[in-house]
C-alpha atoms as a PDB file:
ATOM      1  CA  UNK A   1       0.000   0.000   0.000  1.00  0.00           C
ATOM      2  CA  UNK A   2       1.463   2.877  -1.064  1.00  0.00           C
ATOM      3  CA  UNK A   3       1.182   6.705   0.736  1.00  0.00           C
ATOM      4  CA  UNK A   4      -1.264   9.494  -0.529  1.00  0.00           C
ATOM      5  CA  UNK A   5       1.304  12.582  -2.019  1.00  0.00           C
ATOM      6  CA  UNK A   6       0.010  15.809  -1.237  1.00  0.00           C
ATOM      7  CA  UNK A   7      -0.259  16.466  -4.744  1.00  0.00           C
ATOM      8  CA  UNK A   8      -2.774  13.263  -4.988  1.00  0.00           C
ATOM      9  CA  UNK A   9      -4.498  14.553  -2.646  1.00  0.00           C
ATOM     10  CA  UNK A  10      -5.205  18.116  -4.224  1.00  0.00           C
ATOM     11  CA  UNK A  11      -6.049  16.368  -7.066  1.00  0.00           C
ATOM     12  CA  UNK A  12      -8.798  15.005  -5.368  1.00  0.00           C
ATOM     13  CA  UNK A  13     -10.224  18.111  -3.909  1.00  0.00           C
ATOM     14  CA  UNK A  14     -13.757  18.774  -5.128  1.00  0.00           C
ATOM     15  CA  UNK A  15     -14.484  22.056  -3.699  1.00  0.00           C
ATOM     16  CA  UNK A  16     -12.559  25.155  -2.836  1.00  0.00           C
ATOM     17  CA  UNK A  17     -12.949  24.558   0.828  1.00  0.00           C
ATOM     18  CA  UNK A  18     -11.407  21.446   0.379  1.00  0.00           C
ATOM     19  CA  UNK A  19      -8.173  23.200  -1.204  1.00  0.00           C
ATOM     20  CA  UNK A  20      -8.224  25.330   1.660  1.00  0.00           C
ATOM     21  CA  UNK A  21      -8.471  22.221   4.554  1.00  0.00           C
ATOM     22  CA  UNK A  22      -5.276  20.800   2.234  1.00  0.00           C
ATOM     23  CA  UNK A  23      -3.634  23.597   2.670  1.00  0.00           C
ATOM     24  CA  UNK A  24      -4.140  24.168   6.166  1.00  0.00           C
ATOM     25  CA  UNK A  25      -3.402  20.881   7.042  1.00  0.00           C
ATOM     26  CA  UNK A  26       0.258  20.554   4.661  1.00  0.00           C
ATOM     27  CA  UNK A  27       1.170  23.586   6.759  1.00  0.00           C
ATOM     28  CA  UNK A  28       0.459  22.011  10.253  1.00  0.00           C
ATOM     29  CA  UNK A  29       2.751  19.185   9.538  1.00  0.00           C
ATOM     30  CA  UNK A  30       5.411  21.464   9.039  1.00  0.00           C
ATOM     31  CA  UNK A  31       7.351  21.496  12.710  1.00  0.00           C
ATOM     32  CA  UNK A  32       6.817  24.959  14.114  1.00  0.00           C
ATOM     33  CA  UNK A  33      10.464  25.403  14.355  1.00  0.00           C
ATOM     34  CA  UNK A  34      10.930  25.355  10.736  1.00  0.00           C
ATOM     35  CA  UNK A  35       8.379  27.917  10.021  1.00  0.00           C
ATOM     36  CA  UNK A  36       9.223  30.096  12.250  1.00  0.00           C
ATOM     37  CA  UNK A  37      13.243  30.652  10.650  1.00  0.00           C
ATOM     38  CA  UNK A  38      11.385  31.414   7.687  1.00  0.00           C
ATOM     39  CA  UNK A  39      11.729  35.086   6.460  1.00  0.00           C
ATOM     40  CA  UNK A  40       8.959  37.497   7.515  1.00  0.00           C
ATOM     41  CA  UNK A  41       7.284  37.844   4.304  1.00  0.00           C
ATOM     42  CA  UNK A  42       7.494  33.047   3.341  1.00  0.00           C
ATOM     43  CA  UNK A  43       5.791  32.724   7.048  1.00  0.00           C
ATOM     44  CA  UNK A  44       2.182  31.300   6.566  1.00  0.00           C
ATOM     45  CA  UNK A  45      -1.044  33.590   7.903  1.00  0.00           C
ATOM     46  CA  UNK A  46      -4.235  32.647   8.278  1.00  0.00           C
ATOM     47  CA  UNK A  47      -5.870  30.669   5.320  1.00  0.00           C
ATOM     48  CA  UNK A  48      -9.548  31.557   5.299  1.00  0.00           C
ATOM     49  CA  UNK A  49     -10.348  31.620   1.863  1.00  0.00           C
ATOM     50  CA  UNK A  50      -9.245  31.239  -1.700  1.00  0.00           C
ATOM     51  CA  UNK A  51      -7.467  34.044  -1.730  1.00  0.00           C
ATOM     52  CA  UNK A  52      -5.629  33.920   1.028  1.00  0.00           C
ATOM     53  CA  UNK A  53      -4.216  30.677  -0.497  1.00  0.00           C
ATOM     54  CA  UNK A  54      -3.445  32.072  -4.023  1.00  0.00           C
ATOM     55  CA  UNK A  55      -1.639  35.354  -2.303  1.00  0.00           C
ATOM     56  CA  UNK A  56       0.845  33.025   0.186  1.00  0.00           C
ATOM     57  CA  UNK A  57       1.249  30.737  -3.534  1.00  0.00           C
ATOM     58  CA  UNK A  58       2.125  33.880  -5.243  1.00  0.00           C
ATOM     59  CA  UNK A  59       4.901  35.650  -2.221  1.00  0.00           C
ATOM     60  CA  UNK A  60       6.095  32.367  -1.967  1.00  0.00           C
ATOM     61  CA  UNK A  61       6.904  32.210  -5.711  1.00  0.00           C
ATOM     62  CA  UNK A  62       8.494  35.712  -6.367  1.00  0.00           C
ATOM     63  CA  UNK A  63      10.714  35.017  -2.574  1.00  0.00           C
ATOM     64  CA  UNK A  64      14.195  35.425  -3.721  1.00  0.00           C
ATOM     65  CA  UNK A  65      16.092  32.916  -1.761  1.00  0.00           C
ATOM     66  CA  UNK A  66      19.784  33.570  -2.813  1.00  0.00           C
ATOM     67  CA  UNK A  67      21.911  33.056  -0.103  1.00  0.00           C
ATOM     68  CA  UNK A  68      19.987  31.828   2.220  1.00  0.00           C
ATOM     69  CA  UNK A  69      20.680  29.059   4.645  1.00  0.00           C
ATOM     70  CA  UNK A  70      19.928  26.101   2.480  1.00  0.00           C
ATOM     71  CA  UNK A  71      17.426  24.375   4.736  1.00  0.00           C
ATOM     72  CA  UNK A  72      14.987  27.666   4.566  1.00  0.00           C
ATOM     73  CA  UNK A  73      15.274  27.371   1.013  1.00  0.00           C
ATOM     74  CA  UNK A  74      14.108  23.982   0.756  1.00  0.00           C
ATOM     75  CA  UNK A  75      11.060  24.816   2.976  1.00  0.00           C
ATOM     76  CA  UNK A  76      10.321  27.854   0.986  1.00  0.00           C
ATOM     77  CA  UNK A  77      10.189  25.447  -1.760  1.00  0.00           C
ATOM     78  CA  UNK A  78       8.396  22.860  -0.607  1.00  0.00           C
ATOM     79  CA  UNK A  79       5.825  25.513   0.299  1.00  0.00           C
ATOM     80  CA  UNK A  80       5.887  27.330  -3.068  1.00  0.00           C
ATOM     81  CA  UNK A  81       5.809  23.663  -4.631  1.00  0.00           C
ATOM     82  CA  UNK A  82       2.126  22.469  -2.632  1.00  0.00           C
ATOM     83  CA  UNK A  83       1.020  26.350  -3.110  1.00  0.00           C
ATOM     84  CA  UNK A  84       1.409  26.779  -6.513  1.00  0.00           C
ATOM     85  CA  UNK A  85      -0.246  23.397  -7.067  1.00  0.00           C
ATOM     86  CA  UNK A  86      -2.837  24.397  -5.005  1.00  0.00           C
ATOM     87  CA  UNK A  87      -3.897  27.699  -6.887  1.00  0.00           C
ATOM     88  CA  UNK A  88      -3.993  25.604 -10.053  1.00  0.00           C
ATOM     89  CA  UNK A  89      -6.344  22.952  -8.580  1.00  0.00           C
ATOM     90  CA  UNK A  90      -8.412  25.958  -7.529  1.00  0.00           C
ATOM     91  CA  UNK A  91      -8.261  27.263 -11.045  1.00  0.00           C
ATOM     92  CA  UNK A  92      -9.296  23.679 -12.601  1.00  0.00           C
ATOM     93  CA  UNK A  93     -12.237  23.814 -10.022  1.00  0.00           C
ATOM     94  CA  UNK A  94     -13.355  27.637 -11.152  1.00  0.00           C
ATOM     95  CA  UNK A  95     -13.312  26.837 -14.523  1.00  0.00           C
ATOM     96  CA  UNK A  96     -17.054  26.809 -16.503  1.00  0.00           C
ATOM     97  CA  UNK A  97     -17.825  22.837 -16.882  1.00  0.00           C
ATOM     98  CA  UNK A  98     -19.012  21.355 -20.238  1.00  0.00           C
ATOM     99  CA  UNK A  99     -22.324  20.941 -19.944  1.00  0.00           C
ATOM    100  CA  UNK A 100     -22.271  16.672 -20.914  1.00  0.00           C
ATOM    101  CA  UNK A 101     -19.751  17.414 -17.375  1.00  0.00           C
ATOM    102  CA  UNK A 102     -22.591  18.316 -15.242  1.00  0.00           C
ATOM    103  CA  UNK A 103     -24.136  16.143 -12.242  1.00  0.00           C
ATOM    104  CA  UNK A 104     -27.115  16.924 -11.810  1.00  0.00           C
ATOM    105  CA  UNK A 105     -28.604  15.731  -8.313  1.00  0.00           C
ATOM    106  CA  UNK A 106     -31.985  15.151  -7.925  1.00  0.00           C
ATOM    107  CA  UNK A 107     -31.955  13.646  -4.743  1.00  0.00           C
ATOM    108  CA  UNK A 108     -29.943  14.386  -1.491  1.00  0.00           C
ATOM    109  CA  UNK A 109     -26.363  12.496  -0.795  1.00  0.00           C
END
């Protein structure tokens, strides 16, 4: 049996909110320690909403990490690498669905 990647499970997100619990939960297994020798501007806030998930994605991104101690530039990266993945899955669930694409529910469940 093999282990669930984080990127398998965005990919399996159905909702935004789901994105969001992904993300809030890949940054809580981060040890505290580590996050907290991050610079200023790479240290997670609050993720409430979609957008608070596509802004970290995007300062994470653009973070210049030139000299830097090399194990904060792996976690920036790591971050930046689930982030950017993350806005993308968010994208794929904005997106306008064909219509032969829709479920239509008639009944609860």
């Amino acid at each position: 049996m093999s282990a669930v990647t984080w990127q398998q499970l965005l990919a399996t997100t159905t909702t935004p909110d789901d994105v969001i619990a992904a993300a809030r939960n890949f940054v809580a297994n981060f040890d505290h320690a580590e996050l907290a020798g991050l610079p200023e501007e790479c240290k997670p806030g609050k993720l409430f909403d979609t957008h608070d998930v596509a802004s970290y994605g995007y300062d994470l991104a653009r973070h210049p990490c030139d000299g830097m101690d090399p194990a904060v530039t792996e976690t920036i990266h790591k971050l930046s690498a689930f982030f950017s993945q993350a806005v993308v899955r968010l994208s794929q669930l904005a997106a306008p669905r064909a219509a032969s694409q829709e479920v239509v529910r008639l009944f609860g469940s």
